[in-house]
N, C-alpha and C. Protein backbone atom coordinates (compact mmCIF):
# COMPACT_ATOMS: atom_id res chain seq x y z
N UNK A 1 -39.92 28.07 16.40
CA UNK A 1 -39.23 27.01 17.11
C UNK A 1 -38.39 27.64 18.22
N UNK A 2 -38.15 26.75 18.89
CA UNK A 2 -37.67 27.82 20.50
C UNK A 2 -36.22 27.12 20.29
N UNK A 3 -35.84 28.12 20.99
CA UNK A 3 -33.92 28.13 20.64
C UNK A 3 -33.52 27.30 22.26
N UNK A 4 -32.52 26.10 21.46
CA UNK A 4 -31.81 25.34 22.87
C UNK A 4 -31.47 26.48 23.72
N UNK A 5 -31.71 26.19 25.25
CA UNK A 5 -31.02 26.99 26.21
C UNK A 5 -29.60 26.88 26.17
N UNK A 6 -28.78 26.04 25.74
CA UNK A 6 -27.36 25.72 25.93
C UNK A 6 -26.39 26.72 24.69
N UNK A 7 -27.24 26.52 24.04
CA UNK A 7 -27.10 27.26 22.70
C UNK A 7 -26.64 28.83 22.85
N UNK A 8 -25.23 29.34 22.39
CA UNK A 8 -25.21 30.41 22.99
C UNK A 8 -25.80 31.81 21.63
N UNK A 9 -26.80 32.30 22.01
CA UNK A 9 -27.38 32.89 21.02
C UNK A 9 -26.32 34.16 20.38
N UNK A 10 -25.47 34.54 20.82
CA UNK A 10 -24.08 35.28 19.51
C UNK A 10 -22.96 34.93 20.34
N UNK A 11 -22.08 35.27 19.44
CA UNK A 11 -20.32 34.73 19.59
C UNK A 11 -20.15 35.61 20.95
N UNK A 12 -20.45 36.45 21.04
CA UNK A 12 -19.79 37.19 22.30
C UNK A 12 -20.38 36.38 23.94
N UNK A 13 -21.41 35.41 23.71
CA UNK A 13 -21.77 34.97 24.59
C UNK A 13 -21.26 33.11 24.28
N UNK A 14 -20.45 33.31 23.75
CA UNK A 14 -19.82 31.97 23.89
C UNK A 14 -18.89 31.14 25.11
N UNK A 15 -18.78 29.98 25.46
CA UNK A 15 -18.02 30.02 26.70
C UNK A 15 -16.73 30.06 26.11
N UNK A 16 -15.82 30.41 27.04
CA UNK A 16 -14.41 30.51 27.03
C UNK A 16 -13.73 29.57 27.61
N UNK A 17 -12.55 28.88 27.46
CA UNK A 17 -11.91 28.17 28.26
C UNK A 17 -10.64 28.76 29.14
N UNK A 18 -11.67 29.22 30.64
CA UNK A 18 -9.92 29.98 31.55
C UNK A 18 -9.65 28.64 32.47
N UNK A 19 -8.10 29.02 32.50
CA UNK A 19 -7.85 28.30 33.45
C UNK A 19 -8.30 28.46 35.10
N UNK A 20 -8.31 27.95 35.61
CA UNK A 20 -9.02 28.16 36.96
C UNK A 20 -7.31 28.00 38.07
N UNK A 21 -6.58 28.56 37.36
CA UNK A 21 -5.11 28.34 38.84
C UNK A 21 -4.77 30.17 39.47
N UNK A 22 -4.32 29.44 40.66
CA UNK A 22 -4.30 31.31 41.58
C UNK A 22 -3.56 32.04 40.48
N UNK A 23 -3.54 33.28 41.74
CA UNK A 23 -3.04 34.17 40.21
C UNK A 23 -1.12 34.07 40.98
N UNK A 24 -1.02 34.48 39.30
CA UNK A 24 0.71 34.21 39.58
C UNK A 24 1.33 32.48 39.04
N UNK A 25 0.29 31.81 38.91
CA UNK A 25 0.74 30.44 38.74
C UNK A 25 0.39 30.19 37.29
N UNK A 26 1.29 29.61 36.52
CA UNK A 26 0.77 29.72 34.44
C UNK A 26 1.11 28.18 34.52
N UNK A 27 0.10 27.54 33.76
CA UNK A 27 0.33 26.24 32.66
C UNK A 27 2.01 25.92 32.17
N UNK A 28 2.42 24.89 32.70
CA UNK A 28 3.81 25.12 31.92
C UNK A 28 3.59 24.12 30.48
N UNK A 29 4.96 24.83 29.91
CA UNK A 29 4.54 24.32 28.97
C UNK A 29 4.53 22.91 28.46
N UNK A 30 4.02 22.70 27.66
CA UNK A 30 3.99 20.91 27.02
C UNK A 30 5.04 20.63 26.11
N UNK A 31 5.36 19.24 27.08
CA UNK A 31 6.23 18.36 26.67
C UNK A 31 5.93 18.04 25.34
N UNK A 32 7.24 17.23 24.70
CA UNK A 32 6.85 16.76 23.27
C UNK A 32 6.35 15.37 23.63
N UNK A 33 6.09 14.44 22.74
CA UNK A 33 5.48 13.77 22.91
C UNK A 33 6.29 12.99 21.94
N UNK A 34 6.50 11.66 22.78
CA UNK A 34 8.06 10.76 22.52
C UNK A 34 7.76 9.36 22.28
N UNK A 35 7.05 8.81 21.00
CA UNK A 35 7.09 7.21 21.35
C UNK A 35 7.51 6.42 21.57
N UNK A 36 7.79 6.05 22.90
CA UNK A 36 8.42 5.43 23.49
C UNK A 36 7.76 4.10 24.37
N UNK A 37 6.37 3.86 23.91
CA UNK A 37 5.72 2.74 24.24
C UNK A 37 5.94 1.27 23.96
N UNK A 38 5.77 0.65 24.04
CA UNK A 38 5.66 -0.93 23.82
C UNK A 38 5.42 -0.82 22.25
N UNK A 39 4.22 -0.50 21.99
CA UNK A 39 3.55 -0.67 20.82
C UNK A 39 3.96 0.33 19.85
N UNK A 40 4.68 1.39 20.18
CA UNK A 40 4.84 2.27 19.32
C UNK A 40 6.04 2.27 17.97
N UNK A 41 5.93 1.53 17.00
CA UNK A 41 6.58 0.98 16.34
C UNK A 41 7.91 1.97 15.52
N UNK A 42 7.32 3.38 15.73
CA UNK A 42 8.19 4.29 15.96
C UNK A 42 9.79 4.22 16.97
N UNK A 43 9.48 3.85 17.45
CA UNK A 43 10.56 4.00 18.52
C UNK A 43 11.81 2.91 18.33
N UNK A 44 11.50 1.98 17.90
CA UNK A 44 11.94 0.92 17.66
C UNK A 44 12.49 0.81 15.89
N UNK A 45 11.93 1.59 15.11
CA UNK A 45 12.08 1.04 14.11
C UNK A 45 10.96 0.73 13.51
N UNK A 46 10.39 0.41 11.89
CA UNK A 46 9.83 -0.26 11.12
C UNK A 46 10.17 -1.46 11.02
N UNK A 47 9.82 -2.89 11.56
CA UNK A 47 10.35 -4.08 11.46
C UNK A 47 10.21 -4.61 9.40
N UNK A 48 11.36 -5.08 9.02
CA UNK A 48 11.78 -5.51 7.67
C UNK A 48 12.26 -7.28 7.17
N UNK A 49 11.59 -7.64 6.58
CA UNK A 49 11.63 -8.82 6.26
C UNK A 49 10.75 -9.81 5.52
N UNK A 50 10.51 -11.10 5.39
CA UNK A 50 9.50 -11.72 4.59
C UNK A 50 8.18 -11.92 5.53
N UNK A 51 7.29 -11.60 4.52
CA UNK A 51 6.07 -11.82 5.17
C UNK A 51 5.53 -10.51 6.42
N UNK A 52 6.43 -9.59 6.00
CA UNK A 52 6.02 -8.29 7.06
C UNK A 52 5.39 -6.98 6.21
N UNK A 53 5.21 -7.12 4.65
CA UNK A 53 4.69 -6.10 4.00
C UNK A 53 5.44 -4.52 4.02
N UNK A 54 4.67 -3.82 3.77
CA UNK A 54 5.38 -2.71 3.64
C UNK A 54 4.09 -1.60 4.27
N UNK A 55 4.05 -1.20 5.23
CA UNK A 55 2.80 -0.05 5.76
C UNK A 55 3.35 1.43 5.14
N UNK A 56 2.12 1.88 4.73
CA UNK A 56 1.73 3.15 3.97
C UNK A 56 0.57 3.80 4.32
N UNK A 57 0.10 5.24 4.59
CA UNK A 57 -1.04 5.85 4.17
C UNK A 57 -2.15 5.11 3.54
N UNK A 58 -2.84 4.41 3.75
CA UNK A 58 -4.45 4.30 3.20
C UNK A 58 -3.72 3.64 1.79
N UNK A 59 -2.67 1.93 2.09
CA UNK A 59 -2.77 1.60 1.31
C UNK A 59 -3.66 0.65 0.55
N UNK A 60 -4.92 0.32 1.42
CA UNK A 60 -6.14 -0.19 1.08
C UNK A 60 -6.69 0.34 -0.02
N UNK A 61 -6.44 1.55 -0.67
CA UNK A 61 -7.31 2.46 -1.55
C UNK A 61 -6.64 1.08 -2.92
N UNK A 62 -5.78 0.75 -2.95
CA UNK A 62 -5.16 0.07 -4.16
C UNK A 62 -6.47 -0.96 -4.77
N UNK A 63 -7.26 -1.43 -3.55
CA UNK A 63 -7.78 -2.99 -4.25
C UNK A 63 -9.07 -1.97 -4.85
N UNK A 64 -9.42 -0.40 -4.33
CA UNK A 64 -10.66 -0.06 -4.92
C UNK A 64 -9.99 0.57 -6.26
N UNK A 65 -9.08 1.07 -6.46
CA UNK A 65 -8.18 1.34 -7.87
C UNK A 65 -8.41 0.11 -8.72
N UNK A 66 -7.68 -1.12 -8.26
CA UNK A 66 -7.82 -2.35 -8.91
C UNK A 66 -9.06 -2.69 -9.85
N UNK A 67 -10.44 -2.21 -8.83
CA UNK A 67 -11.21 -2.39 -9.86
C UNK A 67 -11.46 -1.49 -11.20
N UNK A 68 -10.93 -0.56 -11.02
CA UNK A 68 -10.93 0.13 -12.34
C UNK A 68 -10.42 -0.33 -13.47
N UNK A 69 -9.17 -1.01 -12.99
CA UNK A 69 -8.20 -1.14 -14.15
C UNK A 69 -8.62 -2.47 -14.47
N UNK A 70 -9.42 -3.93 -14.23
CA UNK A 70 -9.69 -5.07 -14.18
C UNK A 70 -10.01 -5.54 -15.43
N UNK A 71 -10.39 -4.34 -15.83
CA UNK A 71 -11.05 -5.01 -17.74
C UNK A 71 -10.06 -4.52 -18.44
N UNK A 72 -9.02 -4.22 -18.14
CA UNK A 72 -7.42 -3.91 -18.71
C UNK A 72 -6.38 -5.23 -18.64
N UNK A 73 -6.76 -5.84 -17.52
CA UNK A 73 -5.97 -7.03 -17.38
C UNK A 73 -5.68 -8.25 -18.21
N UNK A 74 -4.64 -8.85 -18.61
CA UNK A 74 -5.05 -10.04 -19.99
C UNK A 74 -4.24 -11.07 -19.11
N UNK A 75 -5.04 -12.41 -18.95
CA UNK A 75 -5.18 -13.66 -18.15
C UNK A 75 -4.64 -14.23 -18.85
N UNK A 76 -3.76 -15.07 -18.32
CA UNK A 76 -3.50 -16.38 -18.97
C UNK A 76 -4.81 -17.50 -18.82
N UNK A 77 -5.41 -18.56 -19.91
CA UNK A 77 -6.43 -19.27 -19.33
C UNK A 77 -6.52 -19.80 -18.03
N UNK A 78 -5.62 -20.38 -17.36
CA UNK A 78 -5.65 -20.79 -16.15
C UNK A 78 -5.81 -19.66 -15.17
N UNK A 79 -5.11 -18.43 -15.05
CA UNK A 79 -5.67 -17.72 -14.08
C UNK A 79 -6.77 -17.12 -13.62
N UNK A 80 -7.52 -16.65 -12.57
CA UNK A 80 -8.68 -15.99 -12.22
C UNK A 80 -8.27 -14.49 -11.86
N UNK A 81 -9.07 -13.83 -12.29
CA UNK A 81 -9.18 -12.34 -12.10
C UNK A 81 -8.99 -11.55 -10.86
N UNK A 82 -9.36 -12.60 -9.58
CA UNK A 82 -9.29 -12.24 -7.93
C UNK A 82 -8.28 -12.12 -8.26
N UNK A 83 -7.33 -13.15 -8.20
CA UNK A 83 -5.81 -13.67 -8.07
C UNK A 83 -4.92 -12.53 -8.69
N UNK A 84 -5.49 -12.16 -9.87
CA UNK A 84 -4.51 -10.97 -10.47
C UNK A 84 -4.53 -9.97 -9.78
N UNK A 85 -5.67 -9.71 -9.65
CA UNK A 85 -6.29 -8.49 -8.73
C UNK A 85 -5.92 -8.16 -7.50
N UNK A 86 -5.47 -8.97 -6.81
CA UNK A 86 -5.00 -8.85 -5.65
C UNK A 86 -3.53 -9.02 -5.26
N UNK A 87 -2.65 -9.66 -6.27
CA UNK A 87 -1.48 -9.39 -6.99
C UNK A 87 -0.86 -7.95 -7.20
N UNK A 88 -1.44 -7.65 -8.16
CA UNK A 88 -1.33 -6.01 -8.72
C UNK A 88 -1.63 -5.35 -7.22
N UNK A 89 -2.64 -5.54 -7.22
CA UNK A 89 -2.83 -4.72 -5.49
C UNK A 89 -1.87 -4.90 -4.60
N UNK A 90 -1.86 -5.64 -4.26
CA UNK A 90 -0.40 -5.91 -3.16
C UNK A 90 0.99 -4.83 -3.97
N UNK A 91 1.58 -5.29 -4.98
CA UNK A 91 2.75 -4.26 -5.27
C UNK A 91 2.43 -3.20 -5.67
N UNK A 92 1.24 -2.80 -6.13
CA UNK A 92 0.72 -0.89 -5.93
C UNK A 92 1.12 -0.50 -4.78
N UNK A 93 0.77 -1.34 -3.92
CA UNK A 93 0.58 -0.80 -2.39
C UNK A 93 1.87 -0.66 -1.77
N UNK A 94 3.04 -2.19 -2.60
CA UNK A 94 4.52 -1.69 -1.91
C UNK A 94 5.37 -0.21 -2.73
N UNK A 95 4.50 -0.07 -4.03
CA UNK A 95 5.27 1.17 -4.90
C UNK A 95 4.79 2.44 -4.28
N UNK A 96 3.73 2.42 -3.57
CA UNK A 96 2.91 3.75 -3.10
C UNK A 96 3.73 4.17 -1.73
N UNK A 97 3.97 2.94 -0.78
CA UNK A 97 4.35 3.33 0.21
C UNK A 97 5.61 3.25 0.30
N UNK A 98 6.60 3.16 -0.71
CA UNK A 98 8.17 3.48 -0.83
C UNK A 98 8.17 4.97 -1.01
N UNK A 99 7.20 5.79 -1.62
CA UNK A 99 6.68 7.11 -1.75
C UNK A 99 6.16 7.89 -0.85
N UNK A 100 5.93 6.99 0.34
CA UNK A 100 4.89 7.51 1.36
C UNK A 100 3.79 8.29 1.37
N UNK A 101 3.12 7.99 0.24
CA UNK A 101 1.79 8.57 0.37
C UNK A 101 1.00 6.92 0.01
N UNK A 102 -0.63 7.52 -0.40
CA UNK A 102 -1.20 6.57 -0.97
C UNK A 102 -1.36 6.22 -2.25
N UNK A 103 -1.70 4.72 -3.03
CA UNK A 103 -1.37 4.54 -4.38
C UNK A 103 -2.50 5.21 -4.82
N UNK A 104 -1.75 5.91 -6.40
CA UNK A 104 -2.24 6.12 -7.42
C UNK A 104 -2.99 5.17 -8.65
N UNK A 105 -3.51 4.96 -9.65
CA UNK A 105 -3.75 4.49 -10.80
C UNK A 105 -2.24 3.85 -11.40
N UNK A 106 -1.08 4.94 -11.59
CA UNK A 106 0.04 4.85 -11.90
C UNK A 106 0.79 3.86 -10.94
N UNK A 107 0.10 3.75 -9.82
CA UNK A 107 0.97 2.32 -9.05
C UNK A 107 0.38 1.42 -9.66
N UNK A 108 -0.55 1.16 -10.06
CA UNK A 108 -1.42 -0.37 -10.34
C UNK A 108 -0.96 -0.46 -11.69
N UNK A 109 -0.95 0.27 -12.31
CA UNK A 109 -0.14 0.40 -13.92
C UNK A 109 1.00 -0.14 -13.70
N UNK A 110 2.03 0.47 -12.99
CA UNK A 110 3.13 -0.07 -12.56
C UNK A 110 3.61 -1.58 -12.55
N UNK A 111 2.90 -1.98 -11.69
CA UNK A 111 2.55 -3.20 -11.10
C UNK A 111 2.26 -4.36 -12.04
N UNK A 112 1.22 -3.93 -12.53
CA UNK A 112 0.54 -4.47 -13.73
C UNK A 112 1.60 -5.01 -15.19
N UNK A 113 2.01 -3.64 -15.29
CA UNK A 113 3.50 -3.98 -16.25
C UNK A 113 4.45 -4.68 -16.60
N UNK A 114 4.58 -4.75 -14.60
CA UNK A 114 5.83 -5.59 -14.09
C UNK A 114 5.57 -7.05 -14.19
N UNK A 115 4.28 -7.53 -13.74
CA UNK A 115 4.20 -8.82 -13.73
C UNK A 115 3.13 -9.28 -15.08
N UNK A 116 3.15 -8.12 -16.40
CA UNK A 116 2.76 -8.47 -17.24
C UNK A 116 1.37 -8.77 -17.82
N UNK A 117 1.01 -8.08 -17.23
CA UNK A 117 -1.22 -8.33 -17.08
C UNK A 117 -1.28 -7.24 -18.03
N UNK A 118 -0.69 -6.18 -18.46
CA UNK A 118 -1.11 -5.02 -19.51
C UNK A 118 -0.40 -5.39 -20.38
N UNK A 119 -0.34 -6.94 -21.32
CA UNK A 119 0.07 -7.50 -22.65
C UNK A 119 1.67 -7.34 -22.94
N UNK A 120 1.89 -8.11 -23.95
CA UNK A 120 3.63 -8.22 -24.27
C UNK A 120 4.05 -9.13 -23.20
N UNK A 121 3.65 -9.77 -22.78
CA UNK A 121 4.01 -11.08 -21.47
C UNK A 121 3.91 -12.16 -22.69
N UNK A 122 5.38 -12.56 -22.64
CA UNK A 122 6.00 -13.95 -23.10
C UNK A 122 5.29 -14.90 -22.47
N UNK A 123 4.75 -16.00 -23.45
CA UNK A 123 4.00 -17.24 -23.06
C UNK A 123 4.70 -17.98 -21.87
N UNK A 124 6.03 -17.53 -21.55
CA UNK A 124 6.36 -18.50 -20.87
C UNK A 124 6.54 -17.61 -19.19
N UNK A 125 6.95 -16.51 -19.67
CA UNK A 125 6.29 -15.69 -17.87
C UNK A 125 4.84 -16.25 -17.71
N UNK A 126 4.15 -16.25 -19.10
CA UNK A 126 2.37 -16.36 -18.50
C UNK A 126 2.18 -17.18 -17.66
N UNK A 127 2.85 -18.09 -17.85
CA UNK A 127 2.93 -20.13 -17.66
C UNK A 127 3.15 -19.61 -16.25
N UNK A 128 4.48 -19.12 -15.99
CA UNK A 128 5.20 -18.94 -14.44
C UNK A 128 4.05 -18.40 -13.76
N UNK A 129 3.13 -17.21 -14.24
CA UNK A 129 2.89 -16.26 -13.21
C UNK A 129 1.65 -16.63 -13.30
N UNK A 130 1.31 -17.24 -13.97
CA UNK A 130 -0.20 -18.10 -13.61
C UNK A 130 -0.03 -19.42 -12.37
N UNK A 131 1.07 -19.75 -12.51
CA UNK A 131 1.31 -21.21 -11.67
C UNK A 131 1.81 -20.25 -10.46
N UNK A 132 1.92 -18.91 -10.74
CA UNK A 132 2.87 -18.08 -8.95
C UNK A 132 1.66 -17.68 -8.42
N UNK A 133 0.31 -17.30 -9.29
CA UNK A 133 -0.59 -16.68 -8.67
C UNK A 133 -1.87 -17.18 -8.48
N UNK A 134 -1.37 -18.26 -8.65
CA UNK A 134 -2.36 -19.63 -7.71
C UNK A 134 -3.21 -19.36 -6.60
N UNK A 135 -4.56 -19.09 -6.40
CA UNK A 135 -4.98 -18.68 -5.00
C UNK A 135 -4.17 -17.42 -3.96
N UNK A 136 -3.79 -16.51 -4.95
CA UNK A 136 -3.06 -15.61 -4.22
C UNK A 136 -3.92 -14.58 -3.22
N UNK A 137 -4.89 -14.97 -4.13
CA UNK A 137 -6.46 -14.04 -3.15
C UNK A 137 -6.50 -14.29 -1.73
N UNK A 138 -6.58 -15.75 -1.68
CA UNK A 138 -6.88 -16.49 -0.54
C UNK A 138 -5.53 -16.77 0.20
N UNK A 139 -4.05 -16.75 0.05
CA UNK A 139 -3.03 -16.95 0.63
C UNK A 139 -1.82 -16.16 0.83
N UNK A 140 -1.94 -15.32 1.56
CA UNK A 140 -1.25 -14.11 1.65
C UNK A 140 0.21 -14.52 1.81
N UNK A 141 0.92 -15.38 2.43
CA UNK A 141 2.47 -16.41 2.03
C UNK A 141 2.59 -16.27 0.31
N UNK A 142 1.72 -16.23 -0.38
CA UNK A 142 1.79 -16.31 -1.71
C UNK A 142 2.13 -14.95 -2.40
N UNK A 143 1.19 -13.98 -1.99
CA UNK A 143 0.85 -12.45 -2.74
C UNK A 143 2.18 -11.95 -2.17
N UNK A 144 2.62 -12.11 -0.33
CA UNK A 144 4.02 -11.53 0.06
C UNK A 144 5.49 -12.07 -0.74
N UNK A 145 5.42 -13.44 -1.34
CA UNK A 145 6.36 -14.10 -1.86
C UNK A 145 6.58 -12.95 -3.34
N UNK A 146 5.85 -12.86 -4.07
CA UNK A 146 5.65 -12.38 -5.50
C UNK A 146 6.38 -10.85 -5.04
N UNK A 147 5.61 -10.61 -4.17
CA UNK A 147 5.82 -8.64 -4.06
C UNK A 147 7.50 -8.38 -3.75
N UNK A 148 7.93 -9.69 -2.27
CA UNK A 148 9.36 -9.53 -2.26
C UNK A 148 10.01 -10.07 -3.05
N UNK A 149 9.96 -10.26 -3.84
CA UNK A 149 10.31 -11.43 -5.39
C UNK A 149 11.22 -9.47 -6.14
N UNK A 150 10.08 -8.49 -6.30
CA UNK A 150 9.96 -7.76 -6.98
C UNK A 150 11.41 -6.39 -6.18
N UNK A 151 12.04 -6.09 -6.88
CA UNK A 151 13.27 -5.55 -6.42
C UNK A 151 12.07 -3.84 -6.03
N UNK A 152 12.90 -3.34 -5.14
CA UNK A 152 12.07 -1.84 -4.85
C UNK A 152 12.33 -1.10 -5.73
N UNK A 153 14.26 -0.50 -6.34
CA UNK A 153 14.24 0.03 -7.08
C UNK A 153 13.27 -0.19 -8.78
N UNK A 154 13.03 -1.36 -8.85
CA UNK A 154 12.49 -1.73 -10.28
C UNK A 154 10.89 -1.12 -9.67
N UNK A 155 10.30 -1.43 -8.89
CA UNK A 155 9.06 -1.02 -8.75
C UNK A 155 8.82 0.63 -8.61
N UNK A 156 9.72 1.53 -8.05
CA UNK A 156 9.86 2.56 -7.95
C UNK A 156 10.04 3.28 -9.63
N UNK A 157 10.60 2.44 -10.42
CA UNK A 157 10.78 3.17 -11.85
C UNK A 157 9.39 3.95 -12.46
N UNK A 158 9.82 4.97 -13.26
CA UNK A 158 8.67 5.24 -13.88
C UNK A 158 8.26 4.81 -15.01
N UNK A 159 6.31 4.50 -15.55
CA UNK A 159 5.73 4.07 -16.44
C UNK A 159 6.71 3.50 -17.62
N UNK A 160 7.74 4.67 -18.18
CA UNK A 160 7.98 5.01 -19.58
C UNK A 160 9.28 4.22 -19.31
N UNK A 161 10.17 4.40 -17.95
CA UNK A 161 11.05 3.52 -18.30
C UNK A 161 11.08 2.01 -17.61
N UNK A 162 9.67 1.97 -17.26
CA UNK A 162 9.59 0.23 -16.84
C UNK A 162 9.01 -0.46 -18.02
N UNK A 163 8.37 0.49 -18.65
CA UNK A 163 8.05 -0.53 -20.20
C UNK A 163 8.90 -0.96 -21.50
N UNK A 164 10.64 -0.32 -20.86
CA UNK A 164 11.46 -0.84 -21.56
C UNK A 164 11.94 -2.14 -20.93
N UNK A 165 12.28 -2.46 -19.73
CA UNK A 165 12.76 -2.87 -19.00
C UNK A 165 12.12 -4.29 -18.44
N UNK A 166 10.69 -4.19 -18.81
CA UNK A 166 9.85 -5.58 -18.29
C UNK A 166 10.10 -6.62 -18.75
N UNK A 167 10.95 -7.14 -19.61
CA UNK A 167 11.29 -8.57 -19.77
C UNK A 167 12.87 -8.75 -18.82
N UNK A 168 13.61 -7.93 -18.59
CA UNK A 168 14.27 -7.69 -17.88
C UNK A 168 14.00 -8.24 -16.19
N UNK A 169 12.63 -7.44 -16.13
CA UNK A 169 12.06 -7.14 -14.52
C UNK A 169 11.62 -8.42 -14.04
N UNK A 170 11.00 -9.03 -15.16
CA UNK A 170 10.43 -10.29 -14.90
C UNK A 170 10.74 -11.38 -14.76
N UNK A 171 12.39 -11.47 -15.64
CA UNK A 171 13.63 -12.85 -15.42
C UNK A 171 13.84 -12.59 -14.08
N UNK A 172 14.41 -11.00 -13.30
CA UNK A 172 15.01 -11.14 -11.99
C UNK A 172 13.47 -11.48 -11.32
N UNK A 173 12.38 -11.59 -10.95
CA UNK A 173 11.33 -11.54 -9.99
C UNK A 173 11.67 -13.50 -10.41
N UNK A 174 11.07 -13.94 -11.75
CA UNK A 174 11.28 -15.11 -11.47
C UNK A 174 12.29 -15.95 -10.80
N UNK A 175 13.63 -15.34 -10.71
CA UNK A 175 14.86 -15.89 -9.92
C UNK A 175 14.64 -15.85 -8.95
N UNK A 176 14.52 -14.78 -8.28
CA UNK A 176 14.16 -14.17 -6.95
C UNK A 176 12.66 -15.37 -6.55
N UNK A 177 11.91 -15.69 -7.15
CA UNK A 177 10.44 -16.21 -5.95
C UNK A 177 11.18 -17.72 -6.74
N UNK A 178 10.77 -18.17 -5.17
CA UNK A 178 10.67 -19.60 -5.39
C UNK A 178 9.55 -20.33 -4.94
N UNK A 179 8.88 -21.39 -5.19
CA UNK A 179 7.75 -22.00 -4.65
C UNK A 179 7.64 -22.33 -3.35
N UNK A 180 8.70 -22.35 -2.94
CA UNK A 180 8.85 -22.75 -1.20
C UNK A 180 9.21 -21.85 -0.58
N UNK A 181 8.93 -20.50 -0.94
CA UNK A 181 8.67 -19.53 -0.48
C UNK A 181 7.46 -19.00 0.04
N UNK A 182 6.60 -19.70 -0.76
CA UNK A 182 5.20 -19.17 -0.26
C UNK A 182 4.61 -19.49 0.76
């Protein structure tokens, strides 16, 4: 087979990149680089409030986590599995990016805990959080209501000491969301 002409047949015949300026004249050096654009949300701040989420690293990875954990989940009869699913996903995603990386398994666990889908959920949270997670798949006013419902420090806790604490976690989230919130 015949070898590309462009192709430089060993390293020593590789091209180089010179600058082409007279002699005596050097590249100065480079500026930093300052966001200071319109769009650059840096510059300005992270905007904070309802219905603005929380941005993280590749917090999309949560809804492909989600499916792992899905046959872990325990429904109240009225709820659907999307609805949970995308629930739990949403506050993985606000526990991951209070961390600033991307969620773990241990965020969706988290999550899961908090609003009671991994069992020991009182019949009467079930009642609430089946009637909160109503089409939450389909209505994102809904999934943002629940997540800011959920205090940061409580979501930030770890496994061992949010599973003391979840009947606790779950009176303040129910105070906190109201229906005309969504």
């Amino acid at each position: 087979m015949a070898a590309d002409p462009f192709v430089a047949p060993t390293l020593d015949d590789v091209p180089r990149q010179e600058p082409n300026l007279a002699p005596g004249v050097h590249m100065p050096a480079a500026r930093p680089w300052l966001p200071d654009r319109p769009g650059d949300v840096v510059a300005y701040g992270q905007p904070h409030g309802p219905l603005l989420g929380d941005p993280g690293p590749n917090i999309g990875y949560a809804l492909t986590l989600a499916e792992r954990l899905h046959d872990r989940l325990q429904l109240a009869p009225t709820e659907h599995l999307e609805d949970a699913v995308t629930v739990v996903s949403e506050l993985a995603m606000k526990r991951a990016s209070s961390y600033g990386r991307a969620p773990v398994m241990v965020d969706l666990e988290c999550a899961a805990l908090i609003l009671g889908y991994l069992g020991g959920c009182d019949p009467e949270d079930a009642v609430w959080r089946a009637g909160a997670v109503t089409e939450a798949s389909h209505d994102y006013p809904t999934r943002r209501a629940i997540c800011d419902a959920v205090d940061l420090d409580a979501v930030r806790l770890a496994p061992q000491a949010l599973s003391s604490r979840t009947r606790e976690l779950r009176a303040q989230v129910r105070a906190a969301w109201r229906p005309g919130d969504a």
